[in-house]
C-alpha atoms as a PDB file:
ATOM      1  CA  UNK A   1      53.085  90.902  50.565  1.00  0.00           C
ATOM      2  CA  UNK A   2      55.559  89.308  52.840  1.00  0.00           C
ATOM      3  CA  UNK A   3      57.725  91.529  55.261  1.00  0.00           C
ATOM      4  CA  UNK A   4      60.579  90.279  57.176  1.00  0.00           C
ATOM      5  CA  UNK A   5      62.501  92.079  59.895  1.00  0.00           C
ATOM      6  CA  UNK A   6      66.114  92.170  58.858  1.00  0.00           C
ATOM      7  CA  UNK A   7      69.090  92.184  61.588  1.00  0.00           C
ATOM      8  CA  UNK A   8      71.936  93.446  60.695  1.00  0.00           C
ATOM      9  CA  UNK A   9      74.394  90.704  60.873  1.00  0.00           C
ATOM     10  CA  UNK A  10      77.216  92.860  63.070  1.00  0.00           C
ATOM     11  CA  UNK A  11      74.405  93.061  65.724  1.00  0.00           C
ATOM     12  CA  UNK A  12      74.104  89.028  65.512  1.00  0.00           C
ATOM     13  CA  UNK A  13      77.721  88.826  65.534  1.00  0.00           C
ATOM     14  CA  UNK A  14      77.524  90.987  68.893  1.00  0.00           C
ATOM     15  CA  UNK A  15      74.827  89.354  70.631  1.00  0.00           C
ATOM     16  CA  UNK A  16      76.857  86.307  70.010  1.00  0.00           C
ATOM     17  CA  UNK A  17      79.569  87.464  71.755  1.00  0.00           C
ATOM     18  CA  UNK A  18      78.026  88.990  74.419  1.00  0.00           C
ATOM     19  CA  UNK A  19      76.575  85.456  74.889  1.00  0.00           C
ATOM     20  CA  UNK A  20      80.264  84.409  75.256  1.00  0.00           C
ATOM     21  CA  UNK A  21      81.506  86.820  77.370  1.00  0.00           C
ATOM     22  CA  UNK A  22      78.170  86.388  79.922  1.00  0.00           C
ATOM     23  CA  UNK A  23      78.939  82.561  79.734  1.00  0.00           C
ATOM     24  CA  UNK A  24      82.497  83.558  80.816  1.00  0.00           C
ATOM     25  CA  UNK A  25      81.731  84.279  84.061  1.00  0.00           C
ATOM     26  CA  UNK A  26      83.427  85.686  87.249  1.00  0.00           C
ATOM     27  CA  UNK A  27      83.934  83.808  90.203  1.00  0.00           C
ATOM     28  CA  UNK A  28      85.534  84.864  93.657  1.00  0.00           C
ATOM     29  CA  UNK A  29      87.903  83.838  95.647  1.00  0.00           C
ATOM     30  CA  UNK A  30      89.017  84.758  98.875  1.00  0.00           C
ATOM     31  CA  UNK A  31      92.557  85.172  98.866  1.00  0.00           C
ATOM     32  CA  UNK A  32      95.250  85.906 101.654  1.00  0.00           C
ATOM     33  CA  UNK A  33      99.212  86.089 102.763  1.00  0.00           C
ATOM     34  CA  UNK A  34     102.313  88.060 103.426  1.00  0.00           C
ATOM     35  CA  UNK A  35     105.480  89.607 101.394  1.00  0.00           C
ATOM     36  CA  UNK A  36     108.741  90.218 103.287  1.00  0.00           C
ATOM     37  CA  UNK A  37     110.431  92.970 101.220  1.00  0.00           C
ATOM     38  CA  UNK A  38     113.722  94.891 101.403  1.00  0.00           C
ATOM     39  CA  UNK A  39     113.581  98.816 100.233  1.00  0.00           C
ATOM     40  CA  UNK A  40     116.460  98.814  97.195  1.00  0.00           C
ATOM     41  CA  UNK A  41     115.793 102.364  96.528  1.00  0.00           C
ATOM     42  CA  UNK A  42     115.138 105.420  98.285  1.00  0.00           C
ATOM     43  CA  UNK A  43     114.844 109.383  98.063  1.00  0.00           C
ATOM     44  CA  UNK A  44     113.826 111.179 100.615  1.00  0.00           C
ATOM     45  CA  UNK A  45     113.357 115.133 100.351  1.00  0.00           C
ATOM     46  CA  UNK A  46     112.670 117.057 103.828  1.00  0.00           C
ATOM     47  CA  UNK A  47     109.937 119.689 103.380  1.00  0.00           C
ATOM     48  CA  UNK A  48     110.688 121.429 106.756  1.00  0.00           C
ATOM     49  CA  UNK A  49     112.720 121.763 109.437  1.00  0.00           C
ATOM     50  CA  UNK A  50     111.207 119.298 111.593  1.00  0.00           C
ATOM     51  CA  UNK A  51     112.956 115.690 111.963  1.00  0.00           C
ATOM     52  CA  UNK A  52     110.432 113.375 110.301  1.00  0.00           C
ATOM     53  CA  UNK A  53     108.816 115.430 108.086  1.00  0.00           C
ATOM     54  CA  UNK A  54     109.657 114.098 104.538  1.00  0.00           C
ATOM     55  CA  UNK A  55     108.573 112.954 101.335  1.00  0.00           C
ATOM     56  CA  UNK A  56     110.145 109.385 100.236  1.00  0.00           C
ATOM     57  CA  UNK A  57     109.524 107.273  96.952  1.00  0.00           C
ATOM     58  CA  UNK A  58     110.718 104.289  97.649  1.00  0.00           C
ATOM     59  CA  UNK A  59     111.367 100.674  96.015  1.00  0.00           C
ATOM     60  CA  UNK A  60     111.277  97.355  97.742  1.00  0.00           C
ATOM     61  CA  UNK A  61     111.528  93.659  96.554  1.00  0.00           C
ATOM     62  CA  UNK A  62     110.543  90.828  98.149  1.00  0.00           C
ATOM     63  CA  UNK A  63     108.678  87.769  97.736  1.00  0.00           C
ATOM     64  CA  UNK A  64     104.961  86.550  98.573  1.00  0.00           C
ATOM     65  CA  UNK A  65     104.032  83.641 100.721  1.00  0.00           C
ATOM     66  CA  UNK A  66     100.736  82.635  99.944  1.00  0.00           C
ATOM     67  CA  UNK A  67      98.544  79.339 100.479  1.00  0.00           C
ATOM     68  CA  UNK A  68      96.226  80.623  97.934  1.00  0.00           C
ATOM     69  CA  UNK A  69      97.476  82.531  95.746  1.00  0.00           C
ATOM     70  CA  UNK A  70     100.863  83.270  94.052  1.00  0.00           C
ATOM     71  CA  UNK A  71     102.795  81.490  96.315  1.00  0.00           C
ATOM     72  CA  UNK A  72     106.371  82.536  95.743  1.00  0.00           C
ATOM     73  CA  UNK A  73     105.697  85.193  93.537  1.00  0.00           C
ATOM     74  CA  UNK A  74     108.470  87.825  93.594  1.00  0.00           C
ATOM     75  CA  UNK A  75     107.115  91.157  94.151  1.00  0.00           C
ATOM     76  CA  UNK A  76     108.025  94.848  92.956  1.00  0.00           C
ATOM     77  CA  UNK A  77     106.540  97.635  95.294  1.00  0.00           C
ATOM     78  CA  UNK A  78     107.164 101.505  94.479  1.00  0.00           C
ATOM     79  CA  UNK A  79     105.510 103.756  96.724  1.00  0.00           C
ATOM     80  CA  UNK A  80     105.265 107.316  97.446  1.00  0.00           C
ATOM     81  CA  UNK A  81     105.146 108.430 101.246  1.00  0.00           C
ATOM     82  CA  UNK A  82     104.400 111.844 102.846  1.00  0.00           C
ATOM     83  CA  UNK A  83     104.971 112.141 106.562  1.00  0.00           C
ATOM     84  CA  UNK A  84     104.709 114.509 108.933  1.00  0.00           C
ATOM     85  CA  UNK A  85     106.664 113.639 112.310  1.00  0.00           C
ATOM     86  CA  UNK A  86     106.917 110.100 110.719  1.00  0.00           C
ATOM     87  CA  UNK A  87     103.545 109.441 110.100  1.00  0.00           C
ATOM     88  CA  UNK A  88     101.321 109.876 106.785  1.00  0.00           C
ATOM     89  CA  UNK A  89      99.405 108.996 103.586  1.00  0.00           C
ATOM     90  CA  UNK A  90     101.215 106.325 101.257  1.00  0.00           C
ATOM     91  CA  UNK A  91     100.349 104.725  97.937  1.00  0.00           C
ATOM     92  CA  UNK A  92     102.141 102.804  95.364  1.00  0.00           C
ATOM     93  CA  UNK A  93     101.971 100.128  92.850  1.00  0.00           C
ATOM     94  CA  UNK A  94     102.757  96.251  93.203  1.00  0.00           C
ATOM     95  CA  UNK A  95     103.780  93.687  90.738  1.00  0.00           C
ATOM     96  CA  UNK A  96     103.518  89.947  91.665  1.00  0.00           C
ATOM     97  CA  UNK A  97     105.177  88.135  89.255  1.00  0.00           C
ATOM     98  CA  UNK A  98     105.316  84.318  88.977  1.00  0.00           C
ATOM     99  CA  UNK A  99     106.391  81.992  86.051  1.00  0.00           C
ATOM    100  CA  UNK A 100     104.762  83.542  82.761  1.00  0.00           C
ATOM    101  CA  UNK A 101     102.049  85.769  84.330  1.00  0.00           C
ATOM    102  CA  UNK A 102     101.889  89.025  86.660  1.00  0.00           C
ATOM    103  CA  UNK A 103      99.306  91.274  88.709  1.00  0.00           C
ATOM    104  CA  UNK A 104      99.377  94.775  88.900  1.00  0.00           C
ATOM    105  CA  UNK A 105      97.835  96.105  91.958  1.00  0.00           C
ATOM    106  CA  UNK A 106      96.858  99.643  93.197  1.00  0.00           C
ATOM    107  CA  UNK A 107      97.295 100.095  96.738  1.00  0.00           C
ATOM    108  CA  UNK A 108      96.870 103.233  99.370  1.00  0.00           C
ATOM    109  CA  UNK A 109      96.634 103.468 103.327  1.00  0.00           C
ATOM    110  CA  UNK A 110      98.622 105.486 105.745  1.00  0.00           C
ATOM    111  CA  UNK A 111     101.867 104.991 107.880  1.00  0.00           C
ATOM    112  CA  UNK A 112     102.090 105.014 111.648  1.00  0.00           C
ATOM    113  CA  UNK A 113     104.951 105.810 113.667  1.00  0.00           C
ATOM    114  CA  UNK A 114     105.541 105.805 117.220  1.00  0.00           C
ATOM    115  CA  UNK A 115     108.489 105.802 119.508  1.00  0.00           C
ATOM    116  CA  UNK A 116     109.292 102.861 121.580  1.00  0.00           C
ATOM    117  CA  UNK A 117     112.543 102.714 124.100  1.00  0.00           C
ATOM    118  CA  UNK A 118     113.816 105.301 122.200  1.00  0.00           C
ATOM    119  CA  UNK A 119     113.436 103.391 118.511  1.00  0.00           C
ATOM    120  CA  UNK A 120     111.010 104.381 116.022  1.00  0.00           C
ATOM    121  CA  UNK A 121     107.710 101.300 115.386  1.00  0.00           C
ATOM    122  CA  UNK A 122     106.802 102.474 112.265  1.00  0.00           C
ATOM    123  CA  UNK A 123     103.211 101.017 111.289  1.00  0.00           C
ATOM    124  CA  UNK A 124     101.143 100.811 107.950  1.00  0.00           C
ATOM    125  CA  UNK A 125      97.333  99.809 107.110  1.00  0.00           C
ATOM    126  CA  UNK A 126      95.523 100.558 103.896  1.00  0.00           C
ATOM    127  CA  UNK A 127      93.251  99.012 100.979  1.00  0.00           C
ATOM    128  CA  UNK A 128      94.496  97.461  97.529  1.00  0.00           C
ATOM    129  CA  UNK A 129      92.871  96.503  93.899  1.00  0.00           C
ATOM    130  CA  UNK A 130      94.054  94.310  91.536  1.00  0.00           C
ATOM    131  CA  UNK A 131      94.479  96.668  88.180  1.00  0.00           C
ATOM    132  CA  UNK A 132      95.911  94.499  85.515  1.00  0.00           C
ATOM    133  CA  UNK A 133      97.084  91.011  84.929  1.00  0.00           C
ATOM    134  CA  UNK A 134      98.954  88.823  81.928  1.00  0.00           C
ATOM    135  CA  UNK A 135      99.391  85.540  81.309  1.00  0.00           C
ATOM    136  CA  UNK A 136      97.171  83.330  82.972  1.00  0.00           C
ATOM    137  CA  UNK A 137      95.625  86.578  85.589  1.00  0.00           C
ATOM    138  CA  UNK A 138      94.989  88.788  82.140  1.00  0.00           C
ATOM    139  CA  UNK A 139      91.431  89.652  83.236  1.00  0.00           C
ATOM    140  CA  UNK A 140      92.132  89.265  87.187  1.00  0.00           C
ATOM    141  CA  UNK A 141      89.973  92.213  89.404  1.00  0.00           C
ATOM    142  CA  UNK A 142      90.067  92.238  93.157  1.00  0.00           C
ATOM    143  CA  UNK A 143      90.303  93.884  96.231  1.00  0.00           C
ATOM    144  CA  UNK A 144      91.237  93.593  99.987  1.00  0.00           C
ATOM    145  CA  UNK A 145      93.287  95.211 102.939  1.00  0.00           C
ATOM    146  CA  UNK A 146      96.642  95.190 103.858  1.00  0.00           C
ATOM    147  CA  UNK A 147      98.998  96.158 107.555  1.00  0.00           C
ATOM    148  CA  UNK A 148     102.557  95.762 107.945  1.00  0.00           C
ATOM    149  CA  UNK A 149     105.403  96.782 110.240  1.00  0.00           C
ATOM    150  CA  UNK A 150     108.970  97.292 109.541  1.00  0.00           C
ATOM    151  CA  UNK A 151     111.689  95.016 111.176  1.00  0.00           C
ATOM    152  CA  UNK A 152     114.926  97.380 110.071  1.00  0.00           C
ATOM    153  CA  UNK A 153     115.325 100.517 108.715  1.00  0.00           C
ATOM    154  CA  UNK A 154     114.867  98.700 105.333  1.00  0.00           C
ATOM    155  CA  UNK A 155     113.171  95.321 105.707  1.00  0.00           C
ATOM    156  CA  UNK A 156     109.181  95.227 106.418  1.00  0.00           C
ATOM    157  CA  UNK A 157     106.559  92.172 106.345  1.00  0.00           C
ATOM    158  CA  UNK A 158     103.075  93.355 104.562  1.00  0.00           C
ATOM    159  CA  UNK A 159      99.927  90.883 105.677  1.00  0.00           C
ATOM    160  CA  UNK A 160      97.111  91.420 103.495  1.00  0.00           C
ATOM    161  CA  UNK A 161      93.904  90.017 102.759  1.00  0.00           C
ATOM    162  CA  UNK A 162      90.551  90.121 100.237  1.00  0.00           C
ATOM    163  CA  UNK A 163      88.883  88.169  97.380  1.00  0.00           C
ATOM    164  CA  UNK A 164      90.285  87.816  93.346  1.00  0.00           C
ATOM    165  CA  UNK A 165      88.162  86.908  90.221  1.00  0.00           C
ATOM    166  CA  UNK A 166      89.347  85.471  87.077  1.00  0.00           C
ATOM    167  CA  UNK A 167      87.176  84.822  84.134  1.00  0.00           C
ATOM    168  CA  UNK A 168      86.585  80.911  84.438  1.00  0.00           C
ATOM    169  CA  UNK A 169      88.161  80.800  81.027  1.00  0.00           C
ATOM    170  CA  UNK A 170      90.941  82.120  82.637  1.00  0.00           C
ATOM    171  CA  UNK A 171      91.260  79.345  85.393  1.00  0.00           C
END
């Protein structure tokens, strides 16, 4: 008698794709630049009597300058900020977007400010991830570090900094 080990052929078809996928691999890229963006839209609400002491969500546009990535690109960035005496946790979302594709990217850090001749130097540092992209980044994942200043009451430069992977497909 003859026996034969069947295989299902759904678990063919997925060993065949998880083939693919593994021959679709990651590969990363550092990646760096800067954004000078312009708040559009702001609330602030003070939570005590203090000057300083606020929470802010805040919108900004602006565009990225970039040797390696994006270059261009004209960001989005809404953020939520809670200070005490001008100085805090913030986090937000970005959107890069550039010709038919866009990143998504999770960000958090924390605000600085100090007082200089009288005028507030208001400070920020934190790390990002890349959450979601379309077009040409659907697939993108990465991660870096980011520190900024403000020039204005409403105008700010953000430097930032860290690696990107796209499936090669993808490239």
């Amino acid at each position: 008698m003859k026996t034969s080990a069947l295989i299902p052929r759904s678990a063919i078809r997925l060993l065949i794709t998880g083939a693919f996928a593994v021959s679709l691999t990651v590969q990363a890229d550092p990646i760096s630049g800067s954004f000078t963006a312009k708040v559009t839209k702001q609330e602030v609400l003070p939570v005590t009597s203090q000057a300083g002491d606020m929470l802010m969500l805040d919108e900004s546009h602006g565009t990225n300058k970039s040797a390696n990535f994006m270059d261009g690109a004209q960001i989005v960035n809404k953020e939520v900020v809670s200070l005490l005496q001008g100085s805090g946790p913030h986090q937000g979302y970005l959107v890069f977007t550039k010709g038919d594709g866009s990143v998504d990217i999770k960000w958090s850090g924390n605000v600085s400010t100090v007082m200089s001749k009288g005028q507030p130097q208001i400070s920020f540092v934190g790390t990002w991830e890349q959450v979601k992209g379309t077009g040409k980044y659907q697939g993108i994942q990465g991660q870096g570090t980011y520190s900024g200043y403000y020039t204005s009451p409403t105008d700010y430069v953000a430097n930032w900094v860290g690696q990107t992977s796209l499936p090669v497909a993808s490239k």
